[in-house]
Protein backbone atom coordinates (compact mmCIF):
# COMPACT_ATOMS: atom_id res chain seq x y z
CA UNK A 1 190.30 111.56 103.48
CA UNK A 2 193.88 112.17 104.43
CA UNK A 3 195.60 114.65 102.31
CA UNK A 4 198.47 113.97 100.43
CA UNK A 5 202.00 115.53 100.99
CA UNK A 6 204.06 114.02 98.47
CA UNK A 7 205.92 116.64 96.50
CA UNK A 8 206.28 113.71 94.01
CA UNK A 9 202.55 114.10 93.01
CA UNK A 10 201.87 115.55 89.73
CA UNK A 11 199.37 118.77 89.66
CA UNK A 12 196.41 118.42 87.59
CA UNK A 13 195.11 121.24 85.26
CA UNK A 14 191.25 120.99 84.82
CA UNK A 15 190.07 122.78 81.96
CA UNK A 16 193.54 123.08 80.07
CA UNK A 17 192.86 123.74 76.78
CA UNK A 18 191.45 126.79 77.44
CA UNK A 19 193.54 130.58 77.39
CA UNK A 20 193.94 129.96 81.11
CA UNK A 21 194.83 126.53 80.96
CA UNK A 22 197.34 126.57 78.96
CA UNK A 23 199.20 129.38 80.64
CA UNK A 24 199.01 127.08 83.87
CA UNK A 25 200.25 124.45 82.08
CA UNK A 26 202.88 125.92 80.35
CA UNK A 27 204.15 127.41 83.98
CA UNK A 28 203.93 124.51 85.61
CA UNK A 29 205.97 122.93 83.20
CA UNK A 30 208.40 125.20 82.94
CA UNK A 31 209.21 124.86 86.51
CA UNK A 32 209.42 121.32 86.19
CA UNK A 33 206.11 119.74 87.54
CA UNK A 34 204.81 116.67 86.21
CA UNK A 35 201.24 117.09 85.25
CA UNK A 36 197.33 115.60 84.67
CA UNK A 37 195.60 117.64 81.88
CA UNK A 38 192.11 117.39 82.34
CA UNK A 39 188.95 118.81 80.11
CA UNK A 40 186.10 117.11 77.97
CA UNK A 41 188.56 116.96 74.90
CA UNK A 42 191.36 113.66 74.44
CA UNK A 43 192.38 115.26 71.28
CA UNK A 44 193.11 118.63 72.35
CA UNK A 45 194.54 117.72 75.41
CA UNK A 46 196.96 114.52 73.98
CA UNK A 47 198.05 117.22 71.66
CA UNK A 48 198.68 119.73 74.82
CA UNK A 49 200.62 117.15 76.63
CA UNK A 50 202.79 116.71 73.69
CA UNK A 51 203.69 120.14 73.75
CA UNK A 52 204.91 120.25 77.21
CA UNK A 53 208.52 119.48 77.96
CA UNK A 54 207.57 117.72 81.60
CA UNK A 55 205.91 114.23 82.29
CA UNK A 56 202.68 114.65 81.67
CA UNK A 57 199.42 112.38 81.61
CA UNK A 58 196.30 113.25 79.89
CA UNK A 59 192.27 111.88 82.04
CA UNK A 60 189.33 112.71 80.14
CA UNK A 61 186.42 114.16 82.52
CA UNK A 62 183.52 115.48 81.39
CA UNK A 63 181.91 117.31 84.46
CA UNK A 64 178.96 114.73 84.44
CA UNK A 65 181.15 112.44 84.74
CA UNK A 66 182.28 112.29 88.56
CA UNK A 67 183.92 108.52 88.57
CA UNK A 68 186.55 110.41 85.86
CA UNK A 69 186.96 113.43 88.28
CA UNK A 70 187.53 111.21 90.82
CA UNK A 71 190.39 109.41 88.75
CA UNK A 72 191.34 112.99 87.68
CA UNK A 73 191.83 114.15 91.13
CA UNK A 74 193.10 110.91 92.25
CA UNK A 75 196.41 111.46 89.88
CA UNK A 76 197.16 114.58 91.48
CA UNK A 77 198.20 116.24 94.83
CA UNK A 78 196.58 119.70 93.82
CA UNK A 79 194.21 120.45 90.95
CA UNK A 80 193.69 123.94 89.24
CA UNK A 81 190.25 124.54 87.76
CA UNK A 82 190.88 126.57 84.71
CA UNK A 83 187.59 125.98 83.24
CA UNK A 84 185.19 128.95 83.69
CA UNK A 85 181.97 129.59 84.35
CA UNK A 86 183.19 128.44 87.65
CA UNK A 87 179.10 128.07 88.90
CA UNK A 88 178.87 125.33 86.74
CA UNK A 89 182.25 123.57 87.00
CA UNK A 90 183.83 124.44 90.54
CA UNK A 91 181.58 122.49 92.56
CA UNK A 92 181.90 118.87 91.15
CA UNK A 93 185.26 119.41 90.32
CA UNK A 94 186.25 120.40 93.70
CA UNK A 95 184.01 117.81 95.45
CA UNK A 96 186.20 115.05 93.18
CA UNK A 97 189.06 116.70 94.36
CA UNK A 98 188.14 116.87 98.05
CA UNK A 99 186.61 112.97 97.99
CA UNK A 100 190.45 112.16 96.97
CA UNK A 101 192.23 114.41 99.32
CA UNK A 102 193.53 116.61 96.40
CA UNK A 103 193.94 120.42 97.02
CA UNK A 104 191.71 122.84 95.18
CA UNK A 105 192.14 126.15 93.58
CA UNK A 106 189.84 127.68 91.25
CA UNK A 107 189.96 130.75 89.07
CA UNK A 108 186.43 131.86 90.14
CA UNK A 109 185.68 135.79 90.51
CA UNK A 110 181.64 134.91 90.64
CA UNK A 111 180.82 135.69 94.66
CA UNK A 112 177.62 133.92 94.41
CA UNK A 113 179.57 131.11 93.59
CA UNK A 114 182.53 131.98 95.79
CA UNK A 115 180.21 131.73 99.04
CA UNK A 116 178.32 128.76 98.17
CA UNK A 117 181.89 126.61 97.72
CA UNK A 118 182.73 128.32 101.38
CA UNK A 119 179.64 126.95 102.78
CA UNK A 120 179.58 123.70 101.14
CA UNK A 121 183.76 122.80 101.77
CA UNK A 122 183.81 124.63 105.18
CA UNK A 123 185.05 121.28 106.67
CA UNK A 124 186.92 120.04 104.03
CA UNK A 125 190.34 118.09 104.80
CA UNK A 126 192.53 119.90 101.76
CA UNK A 127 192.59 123.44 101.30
CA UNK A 128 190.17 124.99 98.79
CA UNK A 129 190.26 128.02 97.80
CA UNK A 130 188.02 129.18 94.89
CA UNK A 131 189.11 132.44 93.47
CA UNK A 132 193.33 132.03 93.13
CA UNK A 133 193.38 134.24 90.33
CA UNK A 134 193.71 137.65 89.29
CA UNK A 135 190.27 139.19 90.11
CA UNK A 136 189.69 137.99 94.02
CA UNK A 137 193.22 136.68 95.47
CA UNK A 138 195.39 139.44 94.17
CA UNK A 139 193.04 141.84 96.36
CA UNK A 140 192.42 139.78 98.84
CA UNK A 141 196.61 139.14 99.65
CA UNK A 142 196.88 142.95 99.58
CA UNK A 143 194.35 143.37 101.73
CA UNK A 144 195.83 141.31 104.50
CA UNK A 145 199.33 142.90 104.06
CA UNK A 146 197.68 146.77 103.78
CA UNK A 147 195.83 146.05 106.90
CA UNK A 148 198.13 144.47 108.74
CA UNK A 149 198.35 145.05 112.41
CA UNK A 150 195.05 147.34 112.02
CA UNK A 151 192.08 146.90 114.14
CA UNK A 152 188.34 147.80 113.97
CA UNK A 153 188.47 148.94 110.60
CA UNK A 154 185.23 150.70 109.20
CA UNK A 155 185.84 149.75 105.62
CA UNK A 156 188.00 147.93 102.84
CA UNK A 157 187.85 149.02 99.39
CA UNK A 158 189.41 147.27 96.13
CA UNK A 159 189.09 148.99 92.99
CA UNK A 160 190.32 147.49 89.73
CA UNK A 161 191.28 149.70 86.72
CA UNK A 162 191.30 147.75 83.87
CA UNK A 163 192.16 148.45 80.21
CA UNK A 164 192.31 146.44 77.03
CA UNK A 165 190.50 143.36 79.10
CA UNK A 166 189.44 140.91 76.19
CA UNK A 167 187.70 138.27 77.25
CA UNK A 168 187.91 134.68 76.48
CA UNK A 169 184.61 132.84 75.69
CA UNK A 170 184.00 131.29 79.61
CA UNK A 171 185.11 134.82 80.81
CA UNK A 172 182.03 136.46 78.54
CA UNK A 173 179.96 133.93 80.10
CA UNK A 174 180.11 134.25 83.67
CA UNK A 175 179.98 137.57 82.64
CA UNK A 176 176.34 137.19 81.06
CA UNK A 177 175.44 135.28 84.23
CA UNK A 178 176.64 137.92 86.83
CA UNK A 179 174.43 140.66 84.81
CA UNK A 180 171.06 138.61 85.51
CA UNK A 181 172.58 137.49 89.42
CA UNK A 182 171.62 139.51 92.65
CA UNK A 183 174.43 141.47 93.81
CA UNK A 184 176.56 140.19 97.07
CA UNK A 185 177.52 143.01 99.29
CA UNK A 186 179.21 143.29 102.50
CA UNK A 187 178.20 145.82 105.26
CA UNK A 188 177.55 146.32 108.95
CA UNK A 189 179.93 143.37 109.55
CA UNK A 190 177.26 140.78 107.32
CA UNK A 191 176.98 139.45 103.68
CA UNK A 192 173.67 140.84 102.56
CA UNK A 193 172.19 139.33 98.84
CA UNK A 194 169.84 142.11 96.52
CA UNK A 195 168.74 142.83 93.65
CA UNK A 196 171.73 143.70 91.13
CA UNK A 197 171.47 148.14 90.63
CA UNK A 198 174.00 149.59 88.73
CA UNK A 199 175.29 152.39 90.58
CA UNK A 200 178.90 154.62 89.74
CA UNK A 201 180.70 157.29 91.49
CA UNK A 202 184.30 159.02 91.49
CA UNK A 203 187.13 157.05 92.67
CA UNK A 204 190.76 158.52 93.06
CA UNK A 205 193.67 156.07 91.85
CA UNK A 206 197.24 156.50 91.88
CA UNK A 207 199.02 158.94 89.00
CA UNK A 208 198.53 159.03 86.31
CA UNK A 209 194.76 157.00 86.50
CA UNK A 210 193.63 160.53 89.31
CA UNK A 211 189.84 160.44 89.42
CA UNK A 212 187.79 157.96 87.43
CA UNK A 213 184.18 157.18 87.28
CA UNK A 214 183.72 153.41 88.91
CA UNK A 215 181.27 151.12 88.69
CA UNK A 216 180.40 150.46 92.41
CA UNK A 217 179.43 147.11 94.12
CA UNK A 218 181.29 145.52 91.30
CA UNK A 219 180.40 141.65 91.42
CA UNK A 220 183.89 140.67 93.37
CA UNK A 221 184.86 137.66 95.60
CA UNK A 222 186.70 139.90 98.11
CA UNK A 223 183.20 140.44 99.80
CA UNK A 224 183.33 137.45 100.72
CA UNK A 225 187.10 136.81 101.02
CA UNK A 226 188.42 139.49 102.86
CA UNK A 227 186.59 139.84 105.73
CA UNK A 228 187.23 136.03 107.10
CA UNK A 229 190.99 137.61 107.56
CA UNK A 230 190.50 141.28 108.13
CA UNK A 231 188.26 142.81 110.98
CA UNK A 232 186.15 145.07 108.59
CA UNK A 233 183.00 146.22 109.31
CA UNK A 234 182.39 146.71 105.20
CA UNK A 235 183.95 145.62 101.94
CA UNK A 236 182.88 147.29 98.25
CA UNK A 237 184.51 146.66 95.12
CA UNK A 238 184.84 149.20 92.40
CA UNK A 239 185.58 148.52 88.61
CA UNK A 240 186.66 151.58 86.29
CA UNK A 241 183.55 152.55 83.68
CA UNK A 242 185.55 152.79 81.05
CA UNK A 243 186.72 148.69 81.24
CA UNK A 244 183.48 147.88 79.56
CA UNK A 245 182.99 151.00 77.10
CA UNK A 246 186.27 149.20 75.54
CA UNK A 247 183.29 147.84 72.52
CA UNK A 248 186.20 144.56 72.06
CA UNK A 249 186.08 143.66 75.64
CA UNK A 250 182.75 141.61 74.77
CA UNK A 251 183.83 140.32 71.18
CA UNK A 252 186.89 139.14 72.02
CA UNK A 253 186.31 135.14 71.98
CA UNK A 254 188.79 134.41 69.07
CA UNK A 255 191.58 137.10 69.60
CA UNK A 256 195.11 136.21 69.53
CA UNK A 257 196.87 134.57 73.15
CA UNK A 258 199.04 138.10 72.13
CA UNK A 259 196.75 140.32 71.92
CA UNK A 260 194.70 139.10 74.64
CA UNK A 261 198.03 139.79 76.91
CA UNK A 262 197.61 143.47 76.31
CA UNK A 263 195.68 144.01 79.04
CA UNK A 264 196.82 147.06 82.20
CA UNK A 265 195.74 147.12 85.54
CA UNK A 266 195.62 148.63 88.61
CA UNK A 267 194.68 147.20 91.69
CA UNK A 268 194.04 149.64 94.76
CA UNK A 269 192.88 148.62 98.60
CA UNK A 270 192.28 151.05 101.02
CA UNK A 271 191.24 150.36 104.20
CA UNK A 272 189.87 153.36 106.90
CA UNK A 273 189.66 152.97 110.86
CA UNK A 274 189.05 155.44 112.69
CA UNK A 275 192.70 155.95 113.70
CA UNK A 276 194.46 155.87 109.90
CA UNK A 277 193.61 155.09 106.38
CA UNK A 278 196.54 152.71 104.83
CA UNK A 279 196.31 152.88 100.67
CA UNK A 280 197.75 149.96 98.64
CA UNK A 281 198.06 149.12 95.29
CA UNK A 282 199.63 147.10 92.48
CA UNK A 283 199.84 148.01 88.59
CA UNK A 284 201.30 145.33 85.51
CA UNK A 285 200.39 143.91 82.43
CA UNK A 286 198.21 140.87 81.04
CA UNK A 287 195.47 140.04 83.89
CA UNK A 288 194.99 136.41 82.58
CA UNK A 289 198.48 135.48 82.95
CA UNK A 290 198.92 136.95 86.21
CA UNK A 291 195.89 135.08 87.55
CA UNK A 292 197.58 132.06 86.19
CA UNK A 293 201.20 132.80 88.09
CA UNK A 294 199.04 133.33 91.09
CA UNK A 295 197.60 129.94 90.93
CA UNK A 296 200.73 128.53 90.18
CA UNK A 297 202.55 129.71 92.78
CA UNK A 298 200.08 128.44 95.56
CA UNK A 299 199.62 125.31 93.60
CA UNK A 300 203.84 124.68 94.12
CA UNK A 301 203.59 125.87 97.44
CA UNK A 302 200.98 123.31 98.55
CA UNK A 303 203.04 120.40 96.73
CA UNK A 304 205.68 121.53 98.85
CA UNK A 305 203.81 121.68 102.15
CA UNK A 306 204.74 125.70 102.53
CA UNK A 307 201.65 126.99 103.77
CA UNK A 308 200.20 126.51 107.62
CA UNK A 309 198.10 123.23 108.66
CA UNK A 310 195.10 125.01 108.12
CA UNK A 311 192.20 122.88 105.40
CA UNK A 312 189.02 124.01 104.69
CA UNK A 313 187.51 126.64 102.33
CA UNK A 314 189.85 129.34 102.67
CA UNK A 315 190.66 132.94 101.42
CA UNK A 316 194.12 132.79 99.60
CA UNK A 317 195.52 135.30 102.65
CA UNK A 318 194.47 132.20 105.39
CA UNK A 319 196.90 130.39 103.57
CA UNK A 320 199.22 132.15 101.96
CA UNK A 321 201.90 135.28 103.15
CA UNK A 322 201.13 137.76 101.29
CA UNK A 323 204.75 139.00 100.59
CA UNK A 324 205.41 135.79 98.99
CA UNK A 325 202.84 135.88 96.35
CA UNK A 326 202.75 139.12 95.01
CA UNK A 327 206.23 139.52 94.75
CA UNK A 328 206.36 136.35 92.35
CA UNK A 329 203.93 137.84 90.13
CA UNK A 330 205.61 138.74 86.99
CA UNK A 331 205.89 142.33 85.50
CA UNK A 332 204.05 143.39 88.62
CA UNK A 333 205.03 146.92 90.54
CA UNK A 334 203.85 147.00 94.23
CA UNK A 335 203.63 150.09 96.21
CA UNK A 336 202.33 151.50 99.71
CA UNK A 337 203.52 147.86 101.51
CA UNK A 338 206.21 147.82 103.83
CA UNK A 339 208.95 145.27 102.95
CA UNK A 340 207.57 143.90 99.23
CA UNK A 341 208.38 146.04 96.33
CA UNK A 342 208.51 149.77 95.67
CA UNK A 343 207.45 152.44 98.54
CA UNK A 344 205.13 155.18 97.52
CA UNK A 345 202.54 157.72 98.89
CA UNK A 346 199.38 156.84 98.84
CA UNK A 347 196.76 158.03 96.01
């Protein structure tokens, strides 16, 4: 299937009734993009579509339902998969999309998932890239701009710090599911699947964060992401311990779209060779809508045909200049990378 390069062609929103959804929707929108709202739901999403101030047409696709994917992803030049737990939903929906030569991009942070859509879409003839979101492509951009130019590196690390995270109801349960899931881990230049152990230790972030107890071999797509770009010999991903002693972060389902965008984060990457170390990171507010700009942004670019002729299942840095996304993220403050935002010392 040949893909399509119309920038006429609407984007579709899978799943866009949900927190995520809508935010997509409402960017896309905003920016002027005609749309295809897509979810289980005609009621919820007519009333969506009314809300919109863009052309917008409203498919009704349950997942079992792949003739109504098909027509979903038929409408569309790219799709966004908003709806979460991304193990159930990402694979149909993105087969659907590929069958109709519709680019895919997926909000997925699950790597067990992440690596399975890799190996299934490997030869895929759109670009598909499962995890454009906050957790996964945000780390995995920075990674490809911190190491840039850097050779035989010995290790990557990402570590998120992450306060006031309340999660929606799909976000509590890929959660549940990545508690019970073997752990993906990347070392000695090889994905390696075990047994999920809980394991922390220090790490140091940027002023005023200093040292902070991490969870370690945090469940993270950049495992899996980062090295098909970066010549690492390891990847680990660290989450701050006190993200989940937040008691709200799990009971969270029904909070307000405001209160939800309280959220804080900072994203580090450091990356060692033998030579240098080169420190990164990026600090803002409101994770879910920053995920959402993310997937926007690559979602406009492909529409516009602004990325290389590369298609397959790729990391968002095969497709993507870094520079260009992160600097379009909103309320976002980048430092330790040469020509895209503020300068600073590293942590």
């Amino acid at each position: 299937m040949n893909t399509r390069t119309s920038s006429d062609d609407p984007i579709a929103v899978y799943g866009a009734t949900g927190h995520t959804g809508r935010l997509v929707a409402a960017a896309l929108a905003a920016r002027g993009h005609s749309l295809v709202l897509g979810g289980r739901d005609t009621t919820a999403l007519t009333t969506l579509a009314g809300q919109l101030p863009t052309s917008t047409q409203v498919v009704t696709a349950p997942l079992e339902n792949p003739q109504k994917l098909r027509q979903l992803t038929g409408a569309a030049q790219v799709l966004i998969n908003c709806a979460g737990p991304f193990s159930h939903t990402g694979a149909p929906v993105a087969a659907a999309a590929v069958a109709q030569g519709c680019h895919y991009l997926g909000h997925a942070a699950e790597p067990l998932h992440i690596k399975q859509m890799y190996d299934t879409f490997a030869d895929a003839d759109v670009v598909v890239i499962p995890g454009m979101s906050f957790y996964g492509a945000i780390a995995d951009l920075l990674a490809a701009a911190v190491t840039n130019g850097m050779t035989a590196i010995d290790e990557v690390e990402v570590a998120y710090a992450v306060t006031g995270w309340r999660m929606t109801a799909a976000s509590k349960a890929a959660a549940a599911e990545l508690i019970q899931a073997d752990t993906l881990t990347y070392r000695d230049g090889q994905l390696h699947i075990a047994p999920a152990q809980q394991r922390t230790s220090t790490f140091t972030y940027p002023p005023p964060l200093d040292h902070q107890s991490v969870i370690q071999d945090y469940p993270g797509g950049e495992v899996v992401t980062i090295p098909r770009h970066v010549p690492t010999r390891s990847v680990r991903v660290a989450m701050t311990s006190s993200t989940f002693a937040e008691e709200a972060v799990f009971t969270s389902e029904d909070v307000s779209p405001a209160e939800r965008a309280q959220s804080a984060f900072t994203v580090v990457v450091q990356a060692q060779s033998p030579a240098q170390t080169r420190t990164a990171w990026l600090q803002g507010k409101d994770i879910y809508t920053t995920g959402a700009i993310a997937s926007v942004e690559a979602a406009a670019r492909l529409t516009q045909g602004q990325h290389p002729p590369v298609t397959g299942a790729l990391s968002p840095a095969q497709v993507f200049a870094p520079a260009d996304i992160l600097a379009a993220l909103p309320a976002v403050e980048l430092h330790g990378v040469r020509g895209i935002g503020a300068t600073s010392s590293a942590p």
